[in-house]
Protein backbone atom coordinates (compact mmCIF):
# COMPACT_ATOMS: atom_id res chain seq x y z
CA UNK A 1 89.96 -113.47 199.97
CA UNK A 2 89.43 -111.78 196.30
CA UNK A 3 89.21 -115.15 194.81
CA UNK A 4 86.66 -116.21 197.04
CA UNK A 5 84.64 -113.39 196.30
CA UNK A 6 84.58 -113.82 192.95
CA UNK A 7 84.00 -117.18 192.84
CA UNK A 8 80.82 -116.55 195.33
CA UNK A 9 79.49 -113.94 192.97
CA UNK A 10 79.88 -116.04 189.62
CA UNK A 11 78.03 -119.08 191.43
CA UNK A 12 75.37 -116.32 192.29
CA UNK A 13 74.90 -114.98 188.99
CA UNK A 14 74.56 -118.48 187.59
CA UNK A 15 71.75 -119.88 190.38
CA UNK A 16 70.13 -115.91 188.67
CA UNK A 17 70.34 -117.23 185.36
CA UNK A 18 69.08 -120.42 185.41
CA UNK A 19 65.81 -120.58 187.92
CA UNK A 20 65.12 -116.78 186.10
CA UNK A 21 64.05 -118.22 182.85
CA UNK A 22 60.17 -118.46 182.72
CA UNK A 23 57.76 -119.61 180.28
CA UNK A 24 55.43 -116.42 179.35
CA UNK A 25 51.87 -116.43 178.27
CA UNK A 26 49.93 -114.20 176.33
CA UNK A 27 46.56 -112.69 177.73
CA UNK A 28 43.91 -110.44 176.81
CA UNK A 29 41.34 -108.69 179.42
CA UNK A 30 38.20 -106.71 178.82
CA UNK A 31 36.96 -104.83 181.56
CA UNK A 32 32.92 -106.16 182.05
CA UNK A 33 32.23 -102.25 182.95
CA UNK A 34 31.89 -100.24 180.16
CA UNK A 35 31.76 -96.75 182.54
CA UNK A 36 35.55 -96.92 183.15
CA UNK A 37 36.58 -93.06 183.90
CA UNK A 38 40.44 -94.04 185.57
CA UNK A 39 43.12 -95.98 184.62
CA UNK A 40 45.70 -96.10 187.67
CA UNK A 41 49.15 -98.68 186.33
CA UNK A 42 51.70 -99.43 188.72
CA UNK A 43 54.32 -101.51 187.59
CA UNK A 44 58.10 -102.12 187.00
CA UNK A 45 60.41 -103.03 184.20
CA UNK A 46 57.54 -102.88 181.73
CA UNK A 47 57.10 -100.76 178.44
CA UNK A 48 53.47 -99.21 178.60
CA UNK A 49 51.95 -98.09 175.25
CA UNK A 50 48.25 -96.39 175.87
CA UNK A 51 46.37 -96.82 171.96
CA UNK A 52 42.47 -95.36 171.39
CA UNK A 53 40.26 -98.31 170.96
CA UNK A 54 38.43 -99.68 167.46
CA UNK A 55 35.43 -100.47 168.89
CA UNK A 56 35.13 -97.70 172.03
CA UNK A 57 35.73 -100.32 174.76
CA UNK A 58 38.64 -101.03 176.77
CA UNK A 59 40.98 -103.90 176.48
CA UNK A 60 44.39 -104.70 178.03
CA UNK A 61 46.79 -107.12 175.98
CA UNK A 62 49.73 -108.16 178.24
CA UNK A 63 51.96 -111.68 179.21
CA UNK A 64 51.85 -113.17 182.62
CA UNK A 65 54.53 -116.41 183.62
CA UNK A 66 54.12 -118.65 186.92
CA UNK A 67 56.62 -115.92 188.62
CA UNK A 68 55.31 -112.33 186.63
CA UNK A 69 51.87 -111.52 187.18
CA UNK A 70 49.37 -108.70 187.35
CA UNK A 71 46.87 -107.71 189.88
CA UNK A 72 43.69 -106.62 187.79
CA UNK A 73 40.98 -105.21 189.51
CA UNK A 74 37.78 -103.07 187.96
CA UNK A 75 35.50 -101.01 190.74
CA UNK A 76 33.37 -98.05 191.08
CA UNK A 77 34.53 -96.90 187.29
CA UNK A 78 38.43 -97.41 188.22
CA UNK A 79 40.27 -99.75 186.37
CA UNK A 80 43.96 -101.20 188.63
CA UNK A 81 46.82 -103.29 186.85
CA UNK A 82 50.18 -103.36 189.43
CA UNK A 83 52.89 -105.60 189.54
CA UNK A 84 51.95 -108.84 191.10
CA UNK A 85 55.54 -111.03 190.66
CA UNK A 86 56.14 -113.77 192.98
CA UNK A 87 59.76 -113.36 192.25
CA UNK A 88 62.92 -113.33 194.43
CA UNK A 89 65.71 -110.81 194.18
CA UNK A 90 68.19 -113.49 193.06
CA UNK A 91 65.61 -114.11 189.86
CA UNK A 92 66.10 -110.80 188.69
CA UNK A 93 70.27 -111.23 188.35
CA UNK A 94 71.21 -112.49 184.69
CA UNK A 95 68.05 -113.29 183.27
CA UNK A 96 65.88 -110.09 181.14
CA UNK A 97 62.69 -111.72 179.53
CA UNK A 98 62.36 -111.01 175.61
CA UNK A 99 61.09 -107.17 175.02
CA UNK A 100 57.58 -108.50 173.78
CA UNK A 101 56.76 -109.80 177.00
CA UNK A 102 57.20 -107.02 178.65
CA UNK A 103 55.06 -104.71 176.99
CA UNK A 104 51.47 -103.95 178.30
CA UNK A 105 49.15 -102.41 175.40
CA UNK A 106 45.81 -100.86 176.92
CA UNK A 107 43.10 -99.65 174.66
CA UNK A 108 41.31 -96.70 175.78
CA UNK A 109 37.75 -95.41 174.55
CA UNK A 110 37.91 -92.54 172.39
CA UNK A 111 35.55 -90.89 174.69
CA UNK A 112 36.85 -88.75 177.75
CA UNK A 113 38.94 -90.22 180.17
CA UNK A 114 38.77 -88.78 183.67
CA UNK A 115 42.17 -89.79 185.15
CA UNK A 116 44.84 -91.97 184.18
CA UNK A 117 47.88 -92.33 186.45
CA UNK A 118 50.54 -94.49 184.75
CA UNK A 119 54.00 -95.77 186.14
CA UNK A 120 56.61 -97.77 185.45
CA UNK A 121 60.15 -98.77 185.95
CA UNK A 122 63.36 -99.08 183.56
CA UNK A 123 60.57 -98.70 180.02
CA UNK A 124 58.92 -96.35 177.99
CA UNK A 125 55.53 -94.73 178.49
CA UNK A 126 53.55 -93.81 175.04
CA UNK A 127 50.51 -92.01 174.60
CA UNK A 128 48.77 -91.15 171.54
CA UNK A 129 46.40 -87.76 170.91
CA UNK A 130 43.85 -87.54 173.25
CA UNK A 131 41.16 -85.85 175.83
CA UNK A 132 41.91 -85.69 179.41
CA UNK A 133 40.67 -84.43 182.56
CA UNK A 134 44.07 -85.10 185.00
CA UNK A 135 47.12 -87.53 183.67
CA UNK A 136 49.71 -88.87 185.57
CA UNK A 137 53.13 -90.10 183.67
CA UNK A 138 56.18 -91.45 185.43
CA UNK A 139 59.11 -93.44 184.82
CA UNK A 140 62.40 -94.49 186.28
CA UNK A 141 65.01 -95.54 183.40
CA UNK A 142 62.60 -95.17 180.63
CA UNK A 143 60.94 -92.35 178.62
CA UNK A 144 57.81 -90.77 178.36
CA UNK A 145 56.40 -90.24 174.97
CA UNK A 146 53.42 -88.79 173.96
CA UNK A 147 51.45 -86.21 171.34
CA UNK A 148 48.75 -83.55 171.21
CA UNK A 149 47.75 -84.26 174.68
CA UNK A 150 44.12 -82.28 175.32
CA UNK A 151 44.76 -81.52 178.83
CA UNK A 152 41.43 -80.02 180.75
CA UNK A 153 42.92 -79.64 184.23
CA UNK A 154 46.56 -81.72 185.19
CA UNK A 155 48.88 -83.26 183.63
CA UNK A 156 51.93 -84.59 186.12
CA UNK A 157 55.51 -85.67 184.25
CA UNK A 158 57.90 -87.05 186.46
CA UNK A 159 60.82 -88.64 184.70
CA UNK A 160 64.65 -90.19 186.10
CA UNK A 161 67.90 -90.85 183.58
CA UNK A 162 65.63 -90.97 180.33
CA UNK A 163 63.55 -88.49 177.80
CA UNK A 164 60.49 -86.19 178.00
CA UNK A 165 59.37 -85.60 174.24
CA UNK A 166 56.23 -84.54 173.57
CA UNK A 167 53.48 -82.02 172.41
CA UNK A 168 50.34 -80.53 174.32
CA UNK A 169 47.34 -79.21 173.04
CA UNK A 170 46.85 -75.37 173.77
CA UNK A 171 49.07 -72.06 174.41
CA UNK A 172 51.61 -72.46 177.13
CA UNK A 173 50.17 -69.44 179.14
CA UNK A 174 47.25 -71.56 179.68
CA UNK A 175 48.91 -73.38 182.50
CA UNK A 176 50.13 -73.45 185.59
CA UNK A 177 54.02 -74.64 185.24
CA UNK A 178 55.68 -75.97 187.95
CA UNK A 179 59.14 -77.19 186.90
CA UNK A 180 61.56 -78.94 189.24
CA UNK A 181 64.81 -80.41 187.06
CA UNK A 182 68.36 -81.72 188.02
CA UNK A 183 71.09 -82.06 186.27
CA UNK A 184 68.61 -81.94 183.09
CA UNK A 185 67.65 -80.50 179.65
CA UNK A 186 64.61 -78.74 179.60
CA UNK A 187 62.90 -76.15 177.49
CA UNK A 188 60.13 -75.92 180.35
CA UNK A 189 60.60 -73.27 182.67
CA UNK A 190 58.07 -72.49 185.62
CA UNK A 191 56.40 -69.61 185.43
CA UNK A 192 54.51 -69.39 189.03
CA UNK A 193 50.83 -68.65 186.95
CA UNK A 194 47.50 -69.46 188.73
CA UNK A 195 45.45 -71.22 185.49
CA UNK A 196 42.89 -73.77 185.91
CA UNK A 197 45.22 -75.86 183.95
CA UNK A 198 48.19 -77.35 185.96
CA UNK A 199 51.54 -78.68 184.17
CA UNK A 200 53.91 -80.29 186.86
CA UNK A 201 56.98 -81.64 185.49
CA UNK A 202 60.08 -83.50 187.74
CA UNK A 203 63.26 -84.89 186.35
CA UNK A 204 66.24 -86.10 187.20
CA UNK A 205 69.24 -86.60 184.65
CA UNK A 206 66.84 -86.09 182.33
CA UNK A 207 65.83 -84.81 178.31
CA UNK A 208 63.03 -82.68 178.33
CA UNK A 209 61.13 -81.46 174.95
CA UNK A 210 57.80 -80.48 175.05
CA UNK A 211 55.57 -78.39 172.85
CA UNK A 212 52.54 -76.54 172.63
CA UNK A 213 50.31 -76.59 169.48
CA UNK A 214 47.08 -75.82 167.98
CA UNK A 215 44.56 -78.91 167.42
């Protein structure tokens, strides 16, 4: 019965390995609106690196393959990306496409940002100095990078098995902190205030660092 099993599983993992290789393709999109005020990104196993834009417009640089696509969507100001794979759960045993395809790079406007909401599975989350009104930064298996964060009213962090590193801009009793950790390193502690400005951190088996500076 054990050698039956095994050989079951090994004729699995092979069927994974070879229909799971696909042929990526590289693709840029501009957003025709030029009022964009929210960025909401939903997908899994992808590193997500948010830059500030050259020429103050938005642009999303990403790869897409016949089974590993994005939904894209731009309406009333709100700019959508979310997974869109047409993929079967024996494609995803063996077979890991190369790192560079799957990485999403979105340039943001330098201007002010309303709301960005920004998840991912099993990759990183990077975000360089900016203004905010309300961010939104979660991922499972990856970690979530980012500095001098200018905060106006929320900023959510909700992190599993990976590292929360990262500096905000402004005194820590200028927020609201609601921390809720397991089985985790954190140098955030709650501290049950009633600020305009909300900091709501989760994690689970995780590293947390973050720090509060001057401009």
């Amino acid at each position: 019965m054990k050698k039956i099993f095994i050989f079951i599983f090994t004729i699995v993992i092979l069927v994974g390995c070879s229909n799971g290789e696909d042929t990526f393709e590289e693709k840029n999109y501009t957003p025709d609106a030029d009022d964009i005020t929210s960025i909401d990104v939903k997908v899994i196993d992808r590193d997500i690196e948010i830059v500030l834009s050259k020429d103050n417009a938005m642009h999303v640089h990403y790869f897409e393959s016949k089974q590993e696509k994005y939904a894209i969507s731009t309406k009333d100001k709100a700019f959508t990306l979310t997974t869109d794979n047409q993929k079967k759960w024996s494609d995803y045993i063996g077979f890991k496409p190369s790192s560079k395809y799957r990485k999403i790079i979105i340039q943001v406007p330098t201007r002010l940002i309303e709301k960005m909401h920004i998840s991912t599975t099993n990759g990183d989350i990077q975000v360089p100095q900016m203004n905010i009104q309300e961010m939104s930064l979660s991922s499972n298996g990856g970690n979530l990078l980012f500095e001098k964060l200018n905060v106006r009213k929320k900023l959510n962090l909700e992190n599993k098995n990976g590292t929360v590193k990262g500096s905000i801009i402004g005194n820590e009793s200028d927020f609201s902190i609601h921390s809720k950790v397991k089985k985790s390193k954190s140098n955030i502690k709650s501290n049950n205030g009633n600020k305009e400005k909300q900091l709501h951190l989760i994690g689970n088996n995780s590293k947390v660092n973050v720090e509060f500076t001057k401009e």
